[in-house]
PDB file of N, CA and C in Angstrom:
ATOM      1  N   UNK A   1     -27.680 -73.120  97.496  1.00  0.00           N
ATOM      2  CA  UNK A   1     -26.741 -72.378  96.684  1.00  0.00           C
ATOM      3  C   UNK A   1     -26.446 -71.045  97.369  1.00  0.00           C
ATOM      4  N   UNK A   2     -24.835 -70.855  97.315  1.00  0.00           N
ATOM      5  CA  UNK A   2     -24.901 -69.597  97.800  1.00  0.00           C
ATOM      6  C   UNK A   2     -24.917 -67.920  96.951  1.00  0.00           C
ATOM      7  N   UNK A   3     -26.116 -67.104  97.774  1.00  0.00           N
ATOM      8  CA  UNK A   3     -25.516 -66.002  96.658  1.00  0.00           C
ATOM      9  C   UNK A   3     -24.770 -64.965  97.177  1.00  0.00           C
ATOM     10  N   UNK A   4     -24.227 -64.278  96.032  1.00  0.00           N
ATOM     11  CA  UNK A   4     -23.043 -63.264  96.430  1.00  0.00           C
ATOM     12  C   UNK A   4     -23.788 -61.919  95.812  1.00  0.00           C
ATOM     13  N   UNK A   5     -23.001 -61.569  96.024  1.00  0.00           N
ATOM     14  CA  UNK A   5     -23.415 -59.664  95.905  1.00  0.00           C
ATOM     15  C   UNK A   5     -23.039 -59.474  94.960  1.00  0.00           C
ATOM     16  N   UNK A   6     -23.936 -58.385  93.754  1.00  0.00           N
ATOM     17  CA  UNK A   6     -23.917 -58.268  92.714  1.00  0.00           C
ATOM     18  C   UNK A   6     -22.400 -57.431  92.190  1.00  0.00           C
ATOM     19  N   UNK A   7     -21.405 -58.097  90.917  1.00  0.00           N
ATOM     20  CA  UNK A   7     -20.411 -57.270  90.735  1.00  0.00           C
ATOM     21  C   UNK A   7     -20.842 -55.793  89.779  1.00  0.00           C
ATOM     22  N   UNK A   8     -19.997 -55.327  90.438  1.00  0.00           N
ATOM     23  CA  UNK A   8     -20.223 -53.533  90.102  1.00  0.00           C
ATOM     24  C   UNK A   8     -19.111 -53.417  88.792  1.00  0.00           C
ATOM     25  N   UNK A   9     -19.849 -52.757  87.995  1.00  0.00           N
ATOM     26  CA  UNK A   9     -18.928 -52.767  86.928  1.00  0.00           C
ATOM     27  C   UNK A   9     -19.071 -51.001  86.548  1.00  0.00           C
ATOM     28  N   UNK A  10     -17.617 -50.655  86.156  1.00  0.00           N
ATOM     29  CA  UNK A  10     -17.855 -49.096  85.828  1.00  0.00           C
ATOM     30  C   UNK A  10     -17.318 -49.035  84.843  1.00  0.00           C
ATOM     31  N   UNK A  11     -17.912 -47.829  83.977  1.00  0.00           N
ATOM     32  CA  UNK A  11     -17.074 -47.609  82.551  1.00  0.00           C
ATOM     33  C   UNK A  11     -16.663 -46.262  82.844  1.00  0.00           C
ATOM     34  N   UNK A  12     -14.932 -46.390  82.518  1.00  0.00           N
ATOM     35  CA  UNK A  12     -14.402 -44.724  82.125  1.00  0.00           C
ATOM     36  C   UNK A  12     -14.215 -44.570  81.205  1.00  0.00           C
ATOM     37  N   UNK A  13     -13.260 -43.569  80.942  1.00  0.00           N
ATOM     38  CA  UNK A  13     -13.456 -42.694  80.059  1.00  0.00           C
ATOM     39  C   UNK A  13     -12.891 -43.348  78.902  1.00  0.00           C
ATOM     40  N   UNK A  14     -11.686 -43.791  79.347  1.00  0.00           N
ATOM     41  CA  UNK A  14     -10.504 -44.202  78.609  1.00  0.00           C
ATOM     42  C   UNK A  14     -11.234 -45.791  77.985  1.00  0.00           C
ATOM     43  N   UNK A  15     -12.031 -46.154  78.165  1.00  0.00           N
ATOM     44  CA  UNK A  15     -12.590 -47.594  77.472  1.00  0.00           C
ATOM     45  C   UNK A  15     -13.796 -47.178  76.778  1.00  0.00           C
ATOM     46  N   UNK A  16     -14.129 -45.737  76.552  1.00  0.00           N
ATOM     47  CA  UNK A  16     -14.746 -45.308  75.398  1.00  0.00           C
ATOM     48  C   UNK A  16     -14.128 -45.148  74.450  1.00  0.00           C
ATOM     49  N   UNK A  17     -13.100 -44.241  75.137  1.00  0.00           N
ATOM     50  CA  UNK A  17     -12.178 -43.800  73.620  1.00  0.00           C
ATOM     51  C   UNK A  17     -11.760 -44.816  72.898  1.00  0.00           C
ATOM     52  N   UNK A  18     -11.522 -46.198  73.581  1.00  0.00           N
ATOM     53  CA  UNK A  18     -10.496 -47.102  73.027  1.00  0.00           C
ATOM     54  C   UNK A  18     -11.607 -48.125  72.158  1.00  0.00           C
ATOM     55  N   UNK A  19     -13.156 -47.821  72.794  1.00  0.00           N
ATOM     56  CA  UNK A  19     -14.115 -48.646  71.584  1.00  0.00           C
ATOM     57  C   UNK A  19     -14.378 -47.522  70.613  1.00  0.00           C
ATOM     58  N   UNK A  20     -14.233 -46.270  70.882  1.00  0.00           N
ATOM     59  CA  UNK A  20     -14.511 -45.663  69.353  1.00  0.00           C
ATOM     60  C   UNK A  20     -13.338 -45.560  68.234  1.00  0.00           C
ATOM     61  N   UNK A  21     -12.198 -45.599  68.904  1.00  0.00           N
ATOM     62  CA  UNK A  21     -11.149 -45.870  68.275  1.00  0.00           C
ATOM     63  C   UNK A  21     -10.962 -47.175  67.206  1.00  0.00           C
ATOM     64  N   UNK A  22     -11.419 -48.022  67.855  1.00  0.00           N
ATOM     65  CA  UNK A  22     -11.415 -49.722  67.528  1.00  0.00           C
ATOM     66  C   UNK A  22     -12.544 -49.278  65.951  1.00  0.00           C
ATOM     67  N   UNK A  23     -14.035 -48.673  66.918  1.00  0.00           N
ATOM     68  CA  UNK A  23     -14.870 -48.925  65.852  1.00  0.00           C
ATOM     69  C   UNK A  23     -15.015 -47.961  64.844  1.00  0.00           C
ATOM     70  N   UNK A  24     -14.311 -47.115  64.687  1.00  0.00           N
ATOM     71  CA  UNK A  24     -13.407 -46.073  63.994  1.00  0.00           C
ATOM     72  C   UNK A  24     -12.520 -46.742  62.921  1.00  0.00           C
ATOM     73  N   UNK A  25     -11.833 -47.725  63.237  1.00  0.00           N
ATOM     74  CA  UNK A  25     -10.753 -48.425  62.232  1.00  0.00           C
ATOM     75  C   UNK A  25     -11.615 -49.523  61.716  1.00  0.00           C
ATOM     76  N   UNK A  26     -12.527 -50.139  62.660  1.00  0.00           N
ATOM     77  CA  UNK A  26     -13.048 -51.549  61.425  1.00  0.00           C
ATOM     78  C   UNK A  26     -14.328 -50.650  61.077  1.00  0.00           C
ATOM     79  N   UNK A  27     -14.614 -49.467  60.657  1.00  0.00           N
ATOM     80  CA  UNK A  27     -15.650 -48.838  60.041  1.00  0.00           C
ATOM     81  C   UNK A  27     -14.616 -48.810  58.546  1.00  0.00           C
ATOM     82  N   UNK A  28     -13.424 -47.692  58.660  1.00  0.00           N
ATOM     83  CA  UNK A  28     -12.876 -47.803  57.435  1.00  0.00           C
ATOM     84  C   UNK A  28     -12.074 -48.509  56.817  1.00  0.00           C
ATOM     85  N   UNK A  29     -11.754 -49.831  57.644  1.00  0.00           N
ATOM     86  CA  UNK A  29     -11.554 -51.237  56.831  1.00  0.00           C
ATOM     87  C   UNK A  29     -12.737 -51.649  55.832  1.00  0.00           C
ATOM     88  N   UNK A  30     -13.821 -51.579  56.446  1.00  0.00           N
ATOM     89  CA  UNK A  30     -14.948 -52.157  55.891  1.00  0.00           C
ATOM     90  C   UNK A  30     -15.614 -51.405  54.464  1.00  0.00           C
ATOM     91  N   UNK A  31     -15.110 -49.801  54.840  1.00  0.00           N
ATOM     92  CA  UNK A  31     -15.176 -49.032  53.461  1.00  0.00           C
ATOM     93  C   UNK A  31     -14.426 -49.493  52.698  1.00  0.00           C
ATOM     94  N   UNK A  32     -13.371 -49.721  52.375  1.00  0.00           N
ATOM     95  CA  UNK A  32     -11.782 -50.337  51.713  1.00  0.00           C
ATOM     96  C   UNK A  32     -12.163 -51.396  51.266  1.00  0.00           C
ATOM     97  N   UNK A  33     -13.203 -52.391  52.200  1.00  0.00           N
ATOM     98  CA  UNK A  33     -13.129 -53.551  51.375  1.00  0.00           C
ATOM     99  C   UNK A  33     -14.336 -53.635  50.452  1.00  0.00           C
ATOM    100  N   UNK A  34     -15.358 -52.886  50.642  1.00  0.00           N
ATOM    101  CA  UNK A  34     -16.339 -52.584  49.997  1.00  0.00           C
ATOM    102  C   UNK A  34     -16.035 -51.562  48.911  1.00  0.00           C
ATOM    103  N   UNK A  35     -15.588 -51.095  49.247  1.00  0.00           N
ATOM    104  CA  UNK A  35     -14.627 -50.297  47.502  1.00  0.00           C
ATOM    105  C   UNK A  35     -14.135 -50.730  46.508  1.00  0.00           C
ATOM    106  N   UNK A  36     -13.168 -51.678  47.328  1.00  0.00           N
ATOM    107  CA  UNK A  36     -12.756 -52.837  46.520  1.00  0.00           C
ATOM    108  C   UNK A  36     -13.800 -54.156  45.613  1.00  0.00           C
ATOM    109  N   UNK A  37     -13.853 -54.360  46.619  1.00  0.00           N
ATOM    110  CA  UNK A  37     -15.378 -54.944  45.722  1.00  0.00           C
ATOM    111  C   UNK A  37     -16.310 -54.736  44.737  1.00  0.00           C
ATOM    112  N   UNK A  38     -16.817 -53.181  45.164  1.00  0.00           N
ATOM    113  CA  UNK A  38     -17.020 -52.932  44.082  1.00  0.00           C
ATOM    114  C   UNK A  38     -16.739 -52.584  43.150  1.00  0.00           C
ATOM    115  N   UNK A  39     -15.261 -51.767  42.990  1.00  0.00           N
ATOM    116  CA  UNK A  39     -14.595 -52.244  41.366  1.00  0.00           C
ATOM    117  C   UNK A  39     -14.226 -53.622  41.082  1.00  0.00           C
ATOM    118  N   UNK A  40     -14.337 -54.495  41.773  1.00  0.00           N
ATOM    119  CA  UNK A  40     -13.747 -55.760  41.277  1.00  0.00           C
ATOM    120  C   UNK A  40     -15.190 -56.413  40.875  1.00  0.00           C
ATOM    121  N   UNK A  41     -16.199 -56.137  41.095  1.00  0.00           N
ATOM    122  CA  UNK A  41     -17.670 -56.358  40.477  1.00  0.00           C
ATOM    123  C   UNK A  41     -18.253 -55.513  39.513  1.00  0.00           C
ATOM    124  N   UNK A  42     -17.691 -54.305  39.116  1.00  0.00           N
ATOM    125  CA  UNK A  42     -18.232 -53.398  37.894  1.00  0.00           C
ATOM    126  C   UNK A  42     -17.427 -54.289  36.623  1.00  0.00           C
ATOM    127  N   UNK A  43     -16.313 -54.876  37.295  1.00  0.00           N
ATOM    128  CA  UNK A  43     -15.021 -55.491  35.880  1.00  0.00           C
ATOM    129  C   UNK A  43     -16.211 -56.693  35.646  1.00  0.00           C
ATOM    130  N   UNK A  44     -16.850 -57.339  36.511  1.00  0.00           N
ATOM    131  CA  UNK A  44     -17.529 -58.757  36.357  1.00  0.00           C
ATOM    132  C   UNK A  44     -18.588 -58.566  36.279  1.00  0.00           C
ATOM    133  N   UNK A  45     -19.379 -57.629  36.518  1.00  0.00           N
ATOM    134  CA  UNK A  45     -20.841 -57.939  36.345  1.00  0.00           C
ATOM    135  C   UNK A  45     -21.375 -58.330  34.928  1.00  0.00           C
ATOM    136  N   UNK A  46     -21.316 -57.607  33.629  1.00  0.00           N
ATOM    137  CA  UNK A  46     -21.762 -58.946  32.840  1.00  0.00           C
ATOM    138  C   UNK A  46     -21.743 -60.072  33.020  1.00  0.00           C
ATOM    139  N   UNK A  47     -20.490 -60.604  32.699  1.00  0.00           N
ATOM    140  CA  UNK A  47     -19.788 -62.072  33.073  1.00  0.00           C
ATOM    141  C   UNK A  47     -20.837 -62.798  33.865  1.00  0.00           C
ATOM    142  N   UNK A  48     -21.107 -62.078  35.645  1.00  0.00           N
ATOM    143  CA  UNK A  48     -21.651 -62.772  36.669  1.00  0.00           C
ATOM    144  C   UNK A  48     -23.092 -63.181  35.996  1.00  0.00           C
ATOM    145  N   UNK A  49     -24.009 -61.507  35.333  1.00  0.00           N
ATOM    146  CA  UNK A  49     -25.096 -61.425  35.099  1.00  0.00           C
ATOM    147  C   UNK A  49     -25.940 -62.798  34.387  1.00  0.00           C
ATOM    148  N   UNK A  50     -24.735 -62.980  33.067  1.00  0.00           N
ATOM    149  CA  UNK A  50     -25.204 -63.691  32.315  1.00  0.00           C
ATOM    150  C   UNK A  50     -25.326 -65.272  33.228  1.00  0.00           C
ATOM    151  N   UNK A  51     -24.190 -65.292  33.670  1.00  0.00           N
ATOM    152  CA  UNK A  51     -24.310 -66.922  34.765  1.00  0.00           C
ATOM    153  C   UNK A  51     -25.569 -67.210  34.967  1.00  0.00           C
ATOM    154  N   UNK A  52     -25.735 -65.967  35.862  1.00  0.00           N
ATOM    155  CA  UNK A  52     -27.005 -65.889  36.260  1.00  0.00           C
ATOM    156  C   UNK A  52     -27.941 -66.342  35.789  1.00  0.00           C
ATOM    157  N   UNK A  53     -28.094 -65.542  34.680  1.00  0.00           N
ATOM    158  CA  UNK A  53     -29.148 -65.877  33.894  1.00  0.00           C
ATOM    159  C   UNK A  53     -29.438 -67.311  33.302  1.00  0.00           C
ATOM    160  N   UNK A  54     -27.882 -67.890  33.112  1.00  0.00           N
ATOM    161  CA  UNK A  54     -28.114 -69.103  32.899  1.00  0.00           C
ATOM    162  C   UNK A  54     -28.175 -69.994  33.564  1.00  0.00           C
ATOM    163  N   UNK A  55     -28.041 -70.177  34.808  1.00  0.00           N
ATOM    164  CA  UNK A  55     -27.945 -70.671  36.148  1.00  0.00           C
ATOM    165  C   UNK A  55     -29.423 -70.650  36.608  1.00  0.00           C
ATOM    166  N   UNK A  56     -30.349 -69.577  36.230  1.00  0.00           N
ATOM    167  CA  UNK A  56     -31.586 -69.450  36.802  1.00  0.00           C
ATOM    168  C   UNK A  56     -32.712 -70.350  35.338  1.00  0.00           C
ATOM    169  N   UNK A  57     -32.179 -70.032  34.130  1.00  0.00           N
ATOM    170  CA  UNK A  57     -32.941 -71.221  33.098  1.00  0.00           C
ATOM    171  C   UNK A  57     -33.085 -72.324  33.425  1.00  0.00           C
ATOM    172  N   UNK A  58     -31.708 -72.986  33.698  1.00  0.00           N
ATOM    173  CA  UNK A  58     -31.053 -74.249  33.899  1.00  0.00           C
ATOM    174  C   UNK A  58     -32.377 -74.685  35.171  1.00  0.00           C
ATOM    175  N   UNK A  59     -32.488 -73.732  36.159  1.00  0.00           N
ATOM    176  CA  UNK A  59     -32.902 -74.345  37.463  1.00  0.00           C
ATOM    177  C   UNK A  59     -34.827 -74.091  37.118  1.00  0.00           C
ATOM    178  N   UNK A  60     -35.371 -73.576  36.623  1.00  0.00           N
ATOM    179  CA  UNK A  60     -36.394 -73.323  35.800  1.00  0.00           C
ATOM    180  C   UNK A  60     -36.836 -74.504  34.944  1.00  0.00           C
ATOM    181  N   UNK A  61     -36.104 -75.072  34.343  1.00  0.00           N
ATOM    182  CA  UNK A  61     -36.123 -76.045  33.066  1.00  0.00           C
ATOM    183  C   UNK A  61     -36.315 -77.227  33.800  1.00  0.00           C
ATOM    184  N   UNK A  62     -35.306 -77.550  34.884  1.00  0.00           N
ATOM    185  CA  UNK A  62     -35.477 -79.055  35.522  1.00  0.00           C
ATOM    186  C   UNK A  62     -36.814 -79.189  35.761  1.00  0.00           C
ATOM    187  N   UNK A  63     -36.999 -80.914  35.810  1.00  0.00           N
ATOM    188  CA  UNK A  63     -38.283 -81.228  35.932  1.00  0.00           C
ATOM    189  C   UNK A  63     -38.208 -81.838  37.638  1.00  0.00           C
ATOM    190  N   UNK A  64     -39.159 -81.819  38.092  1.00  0.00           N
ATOM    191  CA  UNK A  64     -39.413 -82.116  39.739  1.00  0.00           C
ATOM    192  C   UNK A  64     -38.623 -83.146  40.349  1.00  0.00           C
ATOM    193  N   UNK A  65     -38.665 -84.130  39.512  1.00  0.00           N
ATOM    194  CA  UNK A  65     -37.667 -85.746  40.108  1.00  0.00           C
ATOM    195  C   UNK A  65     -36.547 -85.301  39.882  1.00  0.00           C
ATOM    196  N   UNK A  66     -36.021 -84.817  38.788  1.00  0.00           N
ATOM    197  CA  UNK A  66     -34.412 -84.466  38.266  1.00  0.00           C
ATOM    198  C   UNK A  66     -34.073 -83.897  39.804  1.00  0.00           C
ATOM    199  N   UNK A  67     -34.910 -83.005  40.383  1.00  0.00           N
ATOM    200  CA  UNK A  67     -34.557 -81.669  41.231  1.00  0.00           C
ATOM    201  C   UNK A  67     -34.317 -82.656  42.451  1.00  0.00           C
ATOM    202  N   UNK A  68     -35.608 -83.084  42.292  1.00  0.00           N
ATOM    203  CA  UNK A  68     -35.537 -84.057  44.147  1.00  0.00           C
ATOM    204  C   UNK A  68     -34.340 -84.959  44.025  1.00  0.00           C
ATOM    205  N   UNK A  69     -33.925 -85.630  43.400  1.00  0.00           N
ATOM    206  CA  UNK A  69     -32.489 -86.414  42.874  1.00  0.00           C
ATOM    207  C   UNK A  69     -31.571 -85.416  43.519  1.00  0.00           C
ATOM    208  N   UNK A  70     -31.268 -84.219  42.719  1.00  0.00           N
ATOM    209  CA  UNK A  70     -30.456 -83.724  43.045  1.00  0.00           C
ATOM    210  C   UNK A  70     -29.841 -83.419  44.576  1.00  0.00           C
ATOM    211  N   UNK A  71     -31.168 -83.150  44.978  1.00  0.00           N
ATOM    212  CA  UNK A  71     -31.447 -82.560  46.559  1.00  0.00           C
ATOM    213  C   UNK A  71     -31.081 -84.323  47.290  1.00  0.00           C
ATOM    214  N   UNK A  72     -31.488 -85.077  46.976  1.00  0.00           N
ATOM    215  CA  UNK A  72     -31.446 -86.308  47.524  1.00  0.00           C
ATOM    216  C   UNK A  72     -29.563 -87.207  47.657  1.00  0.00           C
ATOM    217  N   UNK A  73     -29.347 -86.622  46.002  1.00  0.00           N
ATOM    218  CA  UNK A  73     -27.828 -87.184  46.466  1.00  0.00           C
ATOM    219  C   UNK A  73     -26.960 -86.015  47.379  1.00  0.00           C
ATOM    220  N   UNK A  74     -27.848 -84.784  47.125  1.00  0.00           N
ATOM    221  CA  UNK A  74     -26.518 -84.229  47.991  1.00  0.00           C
ATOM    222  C   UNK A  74     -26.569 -84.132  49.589  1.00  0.00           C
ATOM    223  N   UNK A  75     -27.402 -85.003  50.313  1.00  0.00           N
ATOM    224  CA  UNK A  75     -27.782 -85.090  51.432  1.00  0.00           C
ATOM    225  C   UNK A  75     -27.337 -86.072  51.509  1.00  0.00           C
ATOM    226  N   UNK A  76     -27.453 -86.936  50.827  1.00  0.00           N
ATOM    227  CA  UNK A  76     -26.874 -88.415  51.209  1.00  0.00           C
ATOM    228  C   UNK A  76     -28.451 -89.105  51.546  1.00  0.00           C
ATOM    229  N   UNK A  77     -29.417 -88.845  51.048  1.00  0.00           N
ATOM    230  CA  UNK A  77     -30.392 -89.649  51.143  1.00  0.00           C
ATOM    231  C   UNK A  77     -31.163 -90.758  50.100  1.00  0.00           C
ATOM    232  N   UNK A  78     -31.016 -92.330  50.137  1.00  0.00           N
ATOM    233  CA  UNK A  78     -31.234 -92.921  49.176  1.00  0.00           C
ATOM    234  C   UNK A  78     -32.722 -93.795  49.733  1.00  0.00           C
ATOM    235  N   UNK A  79     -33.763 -93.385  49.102  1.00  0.00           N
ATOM    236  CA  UNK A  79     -34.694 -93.940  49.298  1.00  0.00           C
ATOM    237  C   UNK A  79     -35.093 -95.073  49.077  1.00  0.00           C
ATOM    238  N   UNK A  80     -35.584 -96.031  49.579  1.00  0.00           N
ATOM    239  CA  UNK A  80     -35.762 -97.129  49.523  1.00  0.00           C
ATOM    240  C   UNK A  80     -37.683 -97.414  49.054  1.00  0.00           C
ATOM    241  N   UNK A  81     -37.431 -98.344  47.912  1.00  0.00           N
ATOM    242  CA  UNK A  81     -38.970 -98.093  47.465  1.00  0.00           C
ATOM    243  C   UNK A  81     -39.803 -99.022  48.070  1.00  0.00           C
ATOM    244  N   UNK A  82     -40.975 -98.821  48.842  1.00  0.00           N
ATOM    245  CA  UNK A  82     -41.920 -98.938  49.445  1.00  0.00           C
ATOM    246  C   UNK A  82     -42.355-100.465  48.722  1.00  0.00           C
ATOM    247  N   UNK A  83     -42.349-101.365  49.642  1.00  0.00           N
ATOM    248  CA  UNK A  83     -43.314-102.778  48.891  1.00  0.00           C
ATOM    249  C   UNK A  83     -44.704-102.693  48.970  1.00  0.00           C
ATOM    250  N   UNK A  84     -45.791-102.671  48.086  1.00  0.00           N
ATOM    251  CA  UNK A  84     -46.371-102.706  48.082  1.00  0.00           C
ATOM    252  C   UNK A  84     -47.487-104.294  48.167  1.00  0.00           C
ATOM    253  N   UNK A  85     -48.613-104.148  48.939  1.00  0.00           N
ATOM    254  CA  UNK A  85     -49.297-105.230  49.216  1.00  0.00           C
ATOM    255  C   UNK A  85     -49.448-105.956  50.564  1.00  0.00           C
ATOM    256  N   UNK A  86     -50.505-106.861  50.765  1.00  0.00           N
ATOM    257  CA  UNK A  86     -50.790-107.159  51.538  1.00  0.00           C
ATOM    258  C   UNK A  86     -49.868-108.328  52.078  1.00  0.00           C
ATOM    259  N   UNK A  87     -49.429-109.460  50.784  1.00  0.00           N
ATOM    260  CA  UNK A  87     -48.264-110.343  51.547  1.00  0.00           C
ATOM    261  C   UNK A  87     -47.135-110.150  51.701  1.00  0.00           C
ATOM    262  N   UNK A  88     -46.257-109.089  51.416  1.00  0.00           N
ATOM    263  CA  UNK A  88     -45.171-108.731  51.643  1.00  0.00           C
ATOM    264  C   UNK A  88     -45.349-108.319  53.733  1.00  0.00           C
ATOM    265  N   UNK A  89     -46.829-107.688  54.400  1.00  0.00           N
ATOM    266  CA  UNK A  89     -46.406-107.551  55.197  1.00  0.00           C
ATOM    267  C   UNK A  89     -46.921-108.658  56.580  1.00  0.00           C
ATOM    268  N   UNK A  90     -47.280-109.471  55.737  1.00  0.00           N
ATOM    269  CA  UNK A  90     -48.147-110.719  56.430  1.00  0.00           C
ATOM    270  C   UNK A  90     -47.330-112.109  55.765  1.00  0.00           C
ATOM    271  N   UNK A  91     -46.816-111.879  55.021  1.00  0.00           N
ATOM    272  CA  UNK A  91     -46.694-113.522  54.279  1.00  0.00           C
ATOM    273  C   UNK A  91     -47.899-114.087  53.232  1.00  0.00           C
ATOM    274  N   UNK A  92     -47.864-115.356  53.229  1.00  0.00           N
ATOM    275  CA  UNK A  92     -48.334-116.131  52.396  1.00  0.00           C
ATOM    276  C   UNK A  92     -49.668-116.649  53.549  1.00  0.00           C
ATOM    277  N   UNK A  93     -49.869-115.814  54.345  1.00  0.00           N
ATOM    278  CA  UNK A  93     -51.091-116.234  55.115  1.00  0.00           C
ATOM    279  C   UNK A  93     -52.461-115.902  54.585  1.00  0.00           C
ATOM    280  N   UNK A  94     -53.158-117.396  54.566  1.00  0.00           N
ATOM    281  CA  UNK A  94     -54.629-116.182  54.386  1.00  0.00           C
ATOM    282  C   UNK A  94     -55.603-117.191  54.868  1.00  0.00           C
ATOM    283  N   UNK A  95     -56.803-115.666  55.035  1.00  0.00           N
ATOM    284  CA  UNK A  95     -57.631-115.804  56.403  1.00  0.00           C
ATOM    285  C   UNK A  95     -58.790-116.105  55.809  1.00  0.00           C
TER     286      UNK A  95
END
């Protein structure tokens, strides 16, 4: 393989200004949208709270199989139940 000589890279001036500039504007986008948000979550927070609350009973209350079901169809996993015994994996043989 051949090697080459390491590339030299320089930073001026003008590609500072232009990343503080950049990160200057998506700083106070990000205030704006977080402002926003949060009046649009002071209007909802009951509303959300209570979900919550009922959303967290609901998931509290289930019983273990209900849960694994749940988890099971939404994977797409359908288990197949286990045969039990000795002639299912031998036959009708015996020794």
């Amino acid at each position: 393989m051949l090697r080459r000589k390491p590339t030299r890279l320089e930073l001026k001036l003008d590609d500072i200004e232009e990343f503080e500039s950049i990160r200057k504007d998506l700083e106070s986008r990000k205030k704006q949208r977080e402002e926003a948000e949060a009046a649009a979550v002071g209007e909802e927070a009951a509303a959300a709270a209570a979900a919550a609350a009922a959303a967290a009973a609901i998931a509290l209350g289930t019983d273990h199989k209900s849960r694994e079901q749940l988890i099971n169809d939404r994977i797409g996993y359908k288990p197949q139940p286990k045969a039990g015994g000795r002639t299912t994996h031998f036959g009708n043989f015996e020794f």
